[in-house]
C-alpha atoms as a PDB file:
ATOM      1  CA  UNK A   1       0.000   0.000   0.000  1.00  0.00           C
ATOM      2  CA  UNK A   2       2.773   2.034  -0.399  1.00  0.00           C
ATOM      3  CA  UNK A   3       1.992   4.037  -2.978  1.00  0.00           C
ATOM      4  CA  UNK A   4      -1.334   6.132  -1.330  1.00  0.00           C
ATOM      5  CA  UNK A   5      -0.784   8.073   0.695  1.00  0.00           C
ATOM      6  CA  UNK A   6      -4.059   9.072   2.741  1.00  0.00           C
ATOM      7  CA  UNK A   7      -2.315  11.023   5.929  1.00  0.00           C
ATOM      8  CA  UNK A   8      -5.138  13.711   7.227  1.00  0.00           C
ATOM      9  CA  UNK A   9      -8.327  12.097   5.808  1.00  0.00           C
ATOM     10  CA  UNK A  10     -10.788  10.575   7.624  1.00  0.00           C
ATOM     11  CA  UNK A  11     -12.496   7.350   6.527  1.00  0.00           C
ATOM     12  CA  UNK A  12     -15.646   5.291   7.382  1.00  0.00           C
ATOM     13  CA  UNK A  13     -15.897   1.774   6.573  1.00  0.00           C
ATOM     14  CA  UNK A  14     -19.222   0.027   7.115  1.00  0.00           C
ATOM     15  CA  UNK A  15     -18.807  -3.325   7.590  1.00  0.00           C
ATOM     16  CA  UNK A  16     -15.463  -2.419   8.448  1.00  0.00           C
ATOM     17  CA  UNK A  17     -15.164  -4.801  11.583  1.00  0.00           C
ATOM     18  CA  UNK A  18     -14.655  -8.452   9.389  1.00  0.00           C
ATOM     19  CA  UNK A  19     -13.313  -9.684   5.696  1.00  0.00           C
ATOM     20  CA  UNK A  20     -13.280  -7.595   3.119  1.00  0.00           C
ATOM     21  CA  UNK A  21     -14.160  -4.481   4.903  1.00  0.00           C
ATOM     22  CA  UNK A  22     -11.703  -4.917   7.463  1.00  0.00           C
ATOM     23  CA  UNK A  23      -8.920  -5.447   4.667  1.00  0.00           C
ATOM     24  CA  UNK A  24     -10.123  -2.059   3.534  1.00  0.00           C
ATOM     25  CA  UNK A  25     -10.116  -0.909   6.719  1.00  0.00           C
ATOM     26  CA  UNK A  26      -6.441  -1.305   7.439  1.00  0.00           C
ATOM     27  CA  UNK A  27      -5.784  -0.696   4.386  1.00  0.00           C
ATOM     28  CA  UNK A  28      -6.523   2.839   4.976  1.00  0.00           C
ATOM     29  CA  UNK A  29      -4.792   3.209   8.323  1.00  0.00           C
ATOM     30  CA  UNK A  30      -1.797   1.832   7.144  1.00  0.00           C
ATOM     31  CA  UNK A  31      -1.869   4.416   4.984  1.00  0.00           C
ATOM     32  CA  UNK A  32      -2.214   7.180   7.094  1.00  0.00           C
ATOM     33  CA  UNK A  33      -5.824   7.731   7.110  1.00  0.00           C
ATOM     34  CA  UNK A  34      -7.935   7.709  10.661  1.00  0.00           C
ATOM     35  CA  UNK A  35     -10.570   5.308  10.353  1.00  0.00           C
ATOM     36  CA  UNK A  36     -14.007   4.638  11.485  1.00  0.00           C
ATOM     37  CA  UNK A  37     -15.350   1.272  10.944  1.00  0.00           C
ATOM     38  CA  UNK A  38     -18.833   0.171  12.199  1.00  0.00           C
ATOM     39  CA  UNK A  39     -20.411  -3.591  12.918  1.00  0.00           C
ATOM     40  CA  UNK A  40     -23.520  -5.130  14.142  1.00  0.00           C
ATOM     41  CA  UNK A  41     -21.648  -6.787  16.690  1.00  0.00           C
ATOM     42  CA  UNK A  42     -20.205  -5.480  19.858  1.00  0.00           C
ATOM     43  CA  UNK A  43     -16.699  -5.077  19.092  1.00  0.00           C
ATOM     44  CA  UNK A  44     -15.644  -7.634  21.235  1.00  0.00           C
ATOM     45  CA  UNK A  45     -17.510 -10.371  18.818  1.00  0.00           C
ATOM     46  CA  UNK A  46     -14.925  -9.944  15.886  1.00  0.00           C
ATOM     47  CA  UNK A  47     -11.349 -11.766  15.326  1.00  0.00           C
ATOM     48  CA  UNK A  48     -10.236  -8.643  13.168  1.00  0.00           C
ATOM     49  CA  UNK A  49      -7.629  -6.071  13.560  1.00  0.00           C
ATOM     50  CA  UNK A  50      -9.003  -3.278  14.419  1.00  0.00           C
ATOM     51  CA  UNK A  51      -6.349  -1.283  16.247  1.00  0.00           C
ATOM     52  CA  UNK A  52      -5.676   1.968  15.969  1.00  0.00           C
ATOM     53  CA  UNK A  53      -9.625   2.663  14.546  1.00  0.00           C
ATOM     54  CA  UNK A  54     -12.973   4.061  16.137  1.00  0.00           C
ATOM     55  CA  UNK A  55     -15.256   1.738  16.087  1.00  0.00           C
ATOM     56  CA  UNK A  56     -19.425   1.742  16.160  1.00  0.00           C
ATOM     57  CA  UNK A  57     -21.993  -0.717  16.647  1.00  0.00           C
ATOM     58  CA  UNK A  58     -23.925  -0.173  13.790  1.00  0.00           C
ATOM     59  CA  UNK A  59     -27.605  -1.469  12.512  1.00  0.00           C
ATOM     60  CA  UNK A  60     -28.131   0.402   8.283  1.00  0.00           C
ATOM     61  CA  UNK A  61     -32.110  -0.253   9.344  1.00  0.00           C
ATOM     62  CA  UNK A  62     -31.829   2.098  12.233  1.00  0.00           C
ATOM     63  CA  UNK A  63     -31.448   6.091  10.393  1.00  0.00           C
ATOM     64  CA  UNK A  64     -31.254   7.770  13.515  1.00  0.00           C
ATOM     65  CA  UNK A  65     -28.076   6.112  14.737  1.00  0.00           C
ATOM     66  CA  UNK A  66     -26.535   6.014  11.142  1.00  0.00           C
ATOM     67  CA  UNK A  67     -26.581   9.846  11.402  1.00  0.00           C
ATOM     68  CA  UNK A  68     -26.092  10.671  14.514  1.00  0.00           C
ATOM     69  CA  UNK A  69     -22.901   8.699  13.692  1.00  0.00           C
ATOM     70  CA  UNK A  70     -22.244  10.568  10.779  1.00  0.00           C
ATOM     71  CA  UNK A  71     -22.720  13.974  12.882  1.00  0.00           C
ATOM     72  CA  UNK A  72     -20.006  12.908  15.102  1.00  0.00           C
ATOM     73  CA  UNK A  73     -17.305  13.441  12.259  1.00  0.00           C
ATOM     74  CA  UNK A  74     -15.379  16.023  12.233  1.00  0.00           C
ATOM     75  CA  UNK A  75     -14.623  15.424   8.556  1.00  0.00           C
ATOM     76  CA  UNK A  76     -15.245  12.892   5.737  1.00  0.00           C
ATOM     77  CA  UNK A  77     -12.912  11.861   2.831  1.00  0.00           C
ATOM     78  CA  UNK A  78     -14.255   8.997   1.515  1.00  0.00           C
ATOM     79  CA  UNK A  79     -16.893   6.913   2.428  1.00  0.00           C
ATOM     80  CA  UNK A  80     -16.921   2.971   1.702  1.00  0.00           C
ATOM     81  CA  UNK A  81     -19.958   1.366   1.726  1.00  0.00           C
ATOM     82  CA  UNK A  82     -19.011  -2.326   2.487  1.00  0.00           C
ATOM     83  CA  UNK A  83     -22.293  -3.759   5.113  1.00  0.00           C
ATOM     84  CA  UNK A  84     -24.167  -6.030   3.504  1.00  0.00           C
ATOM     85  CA  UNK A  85     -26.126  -9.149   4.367  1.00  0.00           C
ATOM     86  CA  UNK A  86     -27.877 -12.478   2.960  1.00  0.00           C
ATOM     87  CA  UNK A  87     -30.113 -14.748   3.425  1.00  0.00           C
ATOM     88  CA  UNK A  88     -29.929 -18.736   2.502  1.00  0.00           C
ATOM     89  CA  UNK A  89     -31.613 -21.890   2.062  1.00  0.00           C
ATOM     90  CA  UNK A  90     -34.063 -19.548  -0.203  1.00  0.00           C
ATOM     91  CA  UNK A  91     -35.260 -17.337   2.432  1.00  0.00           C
ATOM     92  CA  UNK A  92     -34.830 -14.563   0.312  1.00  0.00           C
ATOM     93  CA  UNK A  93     -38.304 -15.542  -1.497  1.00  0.00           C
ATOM     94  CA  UNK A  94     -39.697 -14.321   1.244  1.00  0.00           C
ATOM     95  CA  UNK A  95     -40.970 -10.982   1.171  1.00  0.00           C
ATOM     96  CA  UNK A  96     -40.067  -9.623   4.954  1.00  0.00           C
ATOM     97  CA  UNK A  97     -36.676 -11.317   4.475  1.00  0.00           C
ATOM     98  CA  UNK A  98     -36.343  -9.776   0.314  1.00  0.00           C
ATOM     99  CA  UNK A  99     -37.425  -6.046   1.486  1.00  0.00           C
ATOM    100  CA  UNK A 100     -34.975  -6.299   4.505  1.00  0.00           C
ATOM    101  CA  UNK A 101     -31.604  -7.575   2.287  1.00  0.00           C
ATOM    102  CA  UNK A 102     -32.678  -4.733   0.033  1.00  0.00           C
ATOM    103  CA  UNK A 103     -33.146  -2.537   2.684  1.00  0.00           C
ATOM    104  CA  UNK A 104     -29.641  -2.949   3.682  1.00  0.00           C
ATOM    105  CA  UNK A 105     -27.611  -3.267   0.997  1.00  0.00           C
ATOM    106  CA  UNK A 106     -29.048  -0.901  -1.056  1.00  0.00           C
ATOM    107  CA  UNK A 107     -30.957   1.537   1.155  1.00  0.00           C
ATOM    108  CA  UNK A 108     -28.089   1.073   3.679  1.00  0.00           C
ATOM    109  CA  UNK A 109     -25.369   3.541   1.273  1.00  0.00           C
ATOM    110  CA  UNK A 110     -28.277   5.260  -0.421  1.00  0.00           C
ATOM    111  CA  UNK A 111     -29.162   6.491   3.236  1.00  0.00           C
ATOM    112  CA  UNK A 112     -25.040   6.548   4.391  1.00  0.00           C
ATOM    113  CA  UNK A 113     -24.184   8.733   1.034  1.00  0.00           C
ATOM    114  CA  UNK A 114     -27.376  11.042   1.656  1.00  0.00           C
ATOM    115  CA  UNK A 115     -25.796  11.914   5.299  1.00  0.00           C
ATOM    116  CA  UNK A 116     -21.905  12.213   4.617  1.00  0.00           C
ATOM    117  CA  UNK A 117     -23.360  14.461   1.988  1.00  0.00           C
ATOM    118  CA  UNK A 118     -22.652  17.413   2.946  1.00  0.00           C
ATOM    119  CA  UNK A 119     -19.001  16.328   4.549  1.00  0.00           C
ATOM    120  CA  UNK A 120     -18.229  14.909   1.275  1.00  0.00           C
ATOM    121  CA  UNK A 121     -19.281  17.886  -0.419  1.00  0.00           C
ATOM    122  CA  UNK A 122     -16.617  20.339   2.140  1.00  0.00           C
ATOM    123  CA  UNK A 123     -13.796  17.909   1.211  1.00  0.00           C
ATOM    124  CA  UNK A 124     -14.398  17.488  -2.101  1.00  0.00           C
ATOM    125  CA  UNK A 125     -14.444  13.435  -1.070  1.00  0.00           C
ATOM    126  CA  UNK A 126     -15.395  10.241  -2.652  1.00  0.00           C
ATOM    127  CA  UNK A 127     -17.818   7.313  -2.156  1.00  0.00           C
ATOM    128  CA  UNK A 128     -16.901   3.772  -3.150  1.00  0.00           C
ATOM    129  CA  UNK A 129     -19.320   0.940  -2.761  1.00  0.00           C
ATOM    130  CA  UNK A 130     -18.609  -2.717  -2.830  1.00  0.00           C
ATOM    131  CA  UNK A 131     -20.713  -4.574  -5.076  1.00  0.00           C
ATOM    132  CA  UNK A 132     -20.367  -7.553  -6.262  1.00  0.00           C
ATOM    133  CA  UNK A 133     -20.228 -10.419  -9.409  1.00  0.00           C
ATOM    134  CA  UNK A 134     -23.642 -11.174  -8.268  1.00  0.00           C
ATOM    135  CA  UNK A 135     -24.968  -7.723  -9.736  1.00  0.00           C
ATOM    136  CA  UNK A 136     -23.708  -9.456 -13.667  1.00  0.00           C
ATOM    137  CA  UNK A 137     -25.385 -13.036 -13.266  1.00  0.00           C
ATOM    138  CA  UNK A 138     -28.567 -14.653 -11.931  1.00  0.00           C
ATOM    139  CA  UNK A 139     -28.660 -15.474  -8.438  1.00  0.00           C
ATOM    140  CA  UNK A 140     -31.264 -18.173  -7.975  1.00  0.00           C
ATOM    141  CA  UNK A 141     -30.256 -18.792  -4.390  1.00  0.00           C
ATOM    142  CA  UNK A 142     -29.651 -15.370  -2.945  1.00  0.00           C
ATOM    143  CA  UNK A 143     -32.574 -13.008  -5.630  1.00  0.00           C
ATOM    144  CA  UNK A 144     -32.408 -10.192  -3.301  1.00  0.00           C
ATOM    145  CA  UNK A 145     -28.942  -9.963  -2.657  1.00  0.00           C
ATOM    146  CA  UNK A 146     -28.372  -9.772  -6.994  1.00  0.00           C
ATOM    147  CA  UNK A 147     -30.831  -7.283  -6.803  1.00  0.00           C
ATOM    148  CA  UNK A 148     -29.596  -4.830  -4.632  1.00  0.00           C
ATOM    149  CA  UNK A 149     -26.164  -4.989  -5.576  1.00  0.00           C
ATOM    150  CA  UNK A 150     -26.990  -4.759  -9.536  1.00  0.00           C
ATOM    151  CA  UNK A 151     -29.319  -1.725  -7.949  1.00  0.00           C
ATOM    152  CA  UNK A 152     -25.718  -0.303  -6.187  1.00  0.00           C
ATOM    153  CA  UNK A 153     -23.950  -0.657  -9.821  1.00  0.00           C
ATOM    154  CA  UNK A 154     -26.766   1.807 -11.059  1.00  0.00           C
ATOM    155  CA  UNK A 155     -26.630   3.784  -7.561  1.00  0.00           C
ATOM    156  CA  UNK A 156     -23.242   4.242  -8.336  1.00  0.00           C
ATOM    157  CA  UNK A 157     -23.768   6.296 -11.723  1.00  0.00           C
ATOM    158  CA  UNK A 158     -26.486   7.893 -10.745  1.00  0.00           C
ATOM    159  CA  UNK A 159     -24.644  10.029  -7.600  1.00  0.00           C
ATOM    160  CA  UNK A 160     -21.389  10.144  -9.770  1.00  0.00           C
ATOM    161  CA  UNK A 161     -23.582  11.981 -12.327  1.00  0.00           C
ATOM    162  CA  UNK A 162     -25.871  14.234  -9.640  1.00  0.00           C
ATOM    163  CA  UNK A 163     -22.950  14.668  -7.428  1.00  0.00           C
ATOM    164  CA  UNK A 164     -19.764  15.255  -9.641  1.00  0.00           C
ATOM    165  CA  UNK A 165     -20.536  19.127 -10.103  1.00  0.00           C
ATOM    166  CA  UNK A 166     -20.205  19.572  -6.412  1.00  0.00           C
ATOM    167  CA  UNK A 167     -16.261  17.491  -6.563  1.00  0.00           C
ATOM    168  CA  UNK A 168     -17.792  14.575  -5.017  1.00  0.00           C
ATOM    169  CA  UNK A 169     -16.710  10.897  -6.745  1.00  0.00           C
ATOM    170  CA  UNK A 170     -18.618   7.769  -6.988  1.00  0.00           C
ATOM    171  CA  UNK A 171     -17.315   4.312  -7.747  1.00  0.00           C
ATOM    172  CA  UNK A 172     -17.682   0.642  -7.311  1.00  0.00           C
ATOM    173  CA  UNK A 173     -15.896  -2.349  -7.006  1.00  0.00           C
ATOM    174  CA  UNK A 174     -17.119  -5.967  -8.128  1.00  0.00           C
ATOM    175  CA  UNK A 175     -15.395  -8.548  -6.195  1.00  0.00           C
ATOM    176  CA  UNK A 176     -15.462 -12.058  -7.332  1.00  0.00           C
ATOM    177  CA  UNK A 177     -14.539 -14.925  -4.957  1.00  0.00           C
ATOM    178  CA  UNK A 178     -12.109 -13.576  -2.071  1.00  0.00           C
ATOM    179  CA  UNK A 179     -11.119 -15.889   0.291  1.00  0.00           C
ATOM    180  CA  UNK A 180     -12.768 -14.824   4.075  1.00  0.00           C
ATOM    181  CA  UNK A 181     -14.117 -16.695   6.918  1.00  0.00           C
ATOM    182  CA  UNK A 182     -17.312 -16.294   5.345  1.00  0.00           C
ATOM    183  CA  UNK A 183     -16.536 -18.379   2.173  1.00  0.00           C
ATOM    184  CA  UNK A 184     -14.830 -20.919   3.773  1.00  0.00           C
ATOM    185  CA  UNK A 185     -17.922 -23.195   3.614  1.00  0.00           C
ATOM    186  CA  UNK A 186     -17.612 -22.993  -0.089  1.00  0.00           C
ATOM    187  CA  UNK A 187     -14.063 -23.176  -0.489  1.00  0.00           C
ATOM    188  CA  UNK A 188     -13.823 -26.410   1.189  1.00  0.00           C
ATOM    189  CA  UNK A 189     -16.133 -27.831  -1.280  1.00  0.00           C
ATOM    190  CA  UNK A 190     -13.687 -29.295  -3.341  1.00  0.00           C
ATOM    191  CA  UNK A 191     -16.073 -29.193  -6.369  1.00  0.00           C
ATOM    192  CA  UNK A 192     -17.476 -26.133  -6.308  1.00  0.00           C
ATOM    193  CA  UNK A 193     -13.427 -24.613  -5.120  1.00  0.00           C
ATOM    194  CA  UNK A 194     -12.727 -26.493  -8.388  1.00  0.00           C
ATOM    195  CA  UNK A 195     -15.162 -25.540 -10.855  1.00  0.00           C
ATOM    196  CA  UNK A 196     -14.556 -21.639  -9.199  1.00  0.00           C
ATOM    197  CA  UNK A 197     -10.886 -21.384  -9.857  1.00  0.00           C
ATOM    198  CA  UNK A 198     -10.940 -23.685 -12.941  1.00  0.00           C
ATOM    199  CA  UNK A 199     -13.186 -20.572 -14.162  1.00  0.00           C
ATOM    200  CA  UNK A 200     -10.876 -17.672 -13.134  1.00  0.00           C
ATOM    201  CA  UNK A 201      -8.100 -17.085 -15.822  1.00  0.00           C
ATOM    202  CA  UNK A 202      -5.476 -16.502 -13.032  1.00  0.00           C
ATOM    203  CA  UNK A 203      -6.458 -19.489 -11.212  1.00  0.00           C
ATOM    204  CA  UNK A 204      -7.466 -19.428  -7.959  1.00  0.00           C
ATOM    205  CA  UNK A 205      -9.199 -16.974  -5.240  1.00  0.00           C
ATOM    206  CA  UNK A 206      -9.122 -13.750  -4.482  1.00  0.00           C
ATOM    207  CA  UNK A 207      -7.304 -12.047  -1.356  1.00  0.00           C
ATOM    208  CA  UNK A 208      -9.681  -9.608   0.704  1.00  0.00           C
ATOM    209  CA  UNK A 209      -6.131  -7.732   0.591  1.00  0.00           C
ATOM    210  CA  UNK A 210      -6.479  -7.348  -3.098  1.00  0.00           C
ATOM    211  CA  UNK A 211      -9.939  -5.805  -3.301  1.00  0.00           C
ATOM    212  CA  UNK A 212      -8.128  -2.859  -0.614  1.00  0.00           C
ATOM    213  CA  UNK A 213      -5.750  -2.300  -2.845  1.00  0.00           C
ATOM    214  CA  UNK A 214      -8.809  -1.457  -5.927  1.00  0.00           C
ATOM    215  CA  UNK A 215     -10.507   0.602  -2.767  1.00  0.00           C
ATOM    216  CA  UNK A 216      -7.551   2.860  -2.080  1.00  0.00           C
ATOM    217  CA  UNK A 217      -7.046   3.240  -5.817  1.00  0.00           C
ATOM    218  CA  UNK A 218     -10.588   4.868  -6.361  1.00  0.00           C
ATOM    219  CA  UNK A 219     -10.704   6.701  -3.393  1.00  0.00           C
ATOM    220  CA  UNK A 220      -7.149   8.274  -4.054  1.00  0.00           C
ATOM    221  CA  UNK A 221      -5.719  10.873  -5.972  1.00  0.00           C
ATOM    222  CA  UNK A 222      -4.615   8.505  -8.609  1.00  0.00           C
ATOM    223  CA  UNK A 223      -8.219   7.869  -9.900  1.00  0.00           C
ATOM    224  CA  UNK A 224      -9.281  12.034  -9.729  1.00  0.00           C
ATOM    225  CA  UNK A 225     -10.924  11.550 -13.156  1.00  0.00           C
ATOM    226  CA  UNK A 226     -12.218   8.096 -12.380  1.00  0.00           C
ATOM    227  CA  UNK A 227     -16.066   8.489 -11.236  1.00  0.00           C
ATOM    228  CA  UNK A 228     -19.848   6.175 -12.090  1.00  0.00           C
ATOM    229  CA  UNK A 229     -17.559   3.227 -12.823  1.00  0.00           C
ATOM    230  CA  UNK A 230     -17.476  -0.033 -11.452  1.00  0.00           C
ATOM    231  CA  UNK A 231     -14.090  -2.122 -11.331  1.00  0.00           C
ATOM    232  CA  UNK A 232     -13.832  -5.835 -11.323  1.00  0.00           C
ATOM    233  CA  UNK A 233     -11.774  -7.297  -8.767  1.00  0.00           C
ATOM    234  CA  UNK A 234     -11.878 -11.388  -9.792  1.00  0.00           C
ATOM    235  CA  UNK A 235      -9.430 -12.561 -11.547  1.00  0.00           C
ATOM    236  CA  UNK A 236     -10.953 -12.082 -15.055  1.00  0.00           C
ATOM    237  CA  UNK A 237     -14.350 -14.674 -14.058  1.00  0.00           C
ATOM    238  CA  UNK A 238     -16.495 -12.318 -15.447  1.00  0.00           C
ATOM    239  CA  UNK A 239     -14.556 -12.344 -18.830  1.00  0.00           C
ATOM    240  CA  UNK A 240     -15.103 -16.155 -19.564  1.00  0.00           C
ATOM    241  CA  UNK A 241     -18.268 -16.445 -21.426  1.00  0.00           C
END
């Protein structure tokens, strides 16, 4: 991470507290930044590194506490919006369970972007949301989670267009399969770990690491004409047709 420098800026990571977001997370402060990182856990309830950062206990559903979080800045330089959630074994077809994975993965940065508004706007900051490979390809498991996260692509270009007058960048990243605690389960499944990485031109997993590195790259100086794009982070999957 050597070359980004964020020293003075102040960054909040939802979902900054485990896997990818806490990657991102240090990421940052390594690099200088100070760093705010919420959960919906105590803080005690994560195995992540998260020394050195301010952390919240943080529910997207409740708007109240998102901004009187947000109020509590004294600045804003970029905001990532990383919190998401899922639901398996088809729960997802369920109405109360569809509106609520919706609710927080899309309403959750719609709502966070809304409220660092203004903070972004002083700063002249940047917003980048994680997405994911689920936003290109049908989801028959998970129907609201490819939902909101093909709605984030199109969130994405729709603030980079309203917002870039005021200085204020928006951009995504797609991850494909990063190896976390949370895809374990499927990475021990020798077929599907197989078929997943016989897929990927480069031939095996992603690193949560590596999707930082794409994070700090949008948010920094190095991408200052880079906004409404989306950048795939997974190893070329998405190429092979």
């Amino acid at each position: 991470m050597a070359a980004f420098d964020f020293g003075g800026r102040q960054v909040l990571v939802t979902g900054g507290s485990s896997g990818i977001g806490n990657a991102i997370a240090r990421a940052f402060r390594d690099a200088g930044a100070a760093v705010v990182v919420t959960g919906t856990q105590e803080a005690g309830f994560y195995e992540s590194d998260v020394a050195g950062m301010r952390f919240h206990r943080l529910d997207l559903a409740d708007e109240a506490a998102a901004a009187a979080l947000v109020a509590g800045l004294p600045r804003l330089d970029v905001l990532v919006n990383n919190a998401g959630t899922a639901e398996y074994k088809r729960r997802e077809y369920q109405m109360p369970v569809f509106r609520r994975v919706l609710d927080v993965n899309l309403g959750g940065p719609m709502l966070l972007a809304n409220q660092c508004y203004e903070k972004l706007r002083f700063t002249r900051g940047n917003v980048v949301n994680i997405a994911s490979l689920s936003a290109f390809f049908g989801n028959k498991g998970n129907p609201a989670y490819g939902a909101s996260k093909a709605g984030l692509l199109q969130l994405t270009r729709s603030l980079a267009v309203a917002w870039g007058p005021d200085g204020i960048r928006v951009n995504a990243i797609a991850p494909g399969y990063v190896e976390t605690k949370l895809t374990q389960v499927t990475k021990r499944n020798a077929a599907l770990d197989a078929a997943i990485v016989a897929r990927t031109p480069l031939g095996r997993w992603g690193r949560a690491e590596e999707m930082a590195s794409a994070v700090l790259f949008l948010a920094s100086d190095h991408a200052s004409f880079v906004t409404g794009a989306t950048l795939t982070v997974d190893g070329g999957y998405s190429a092979v047709v």
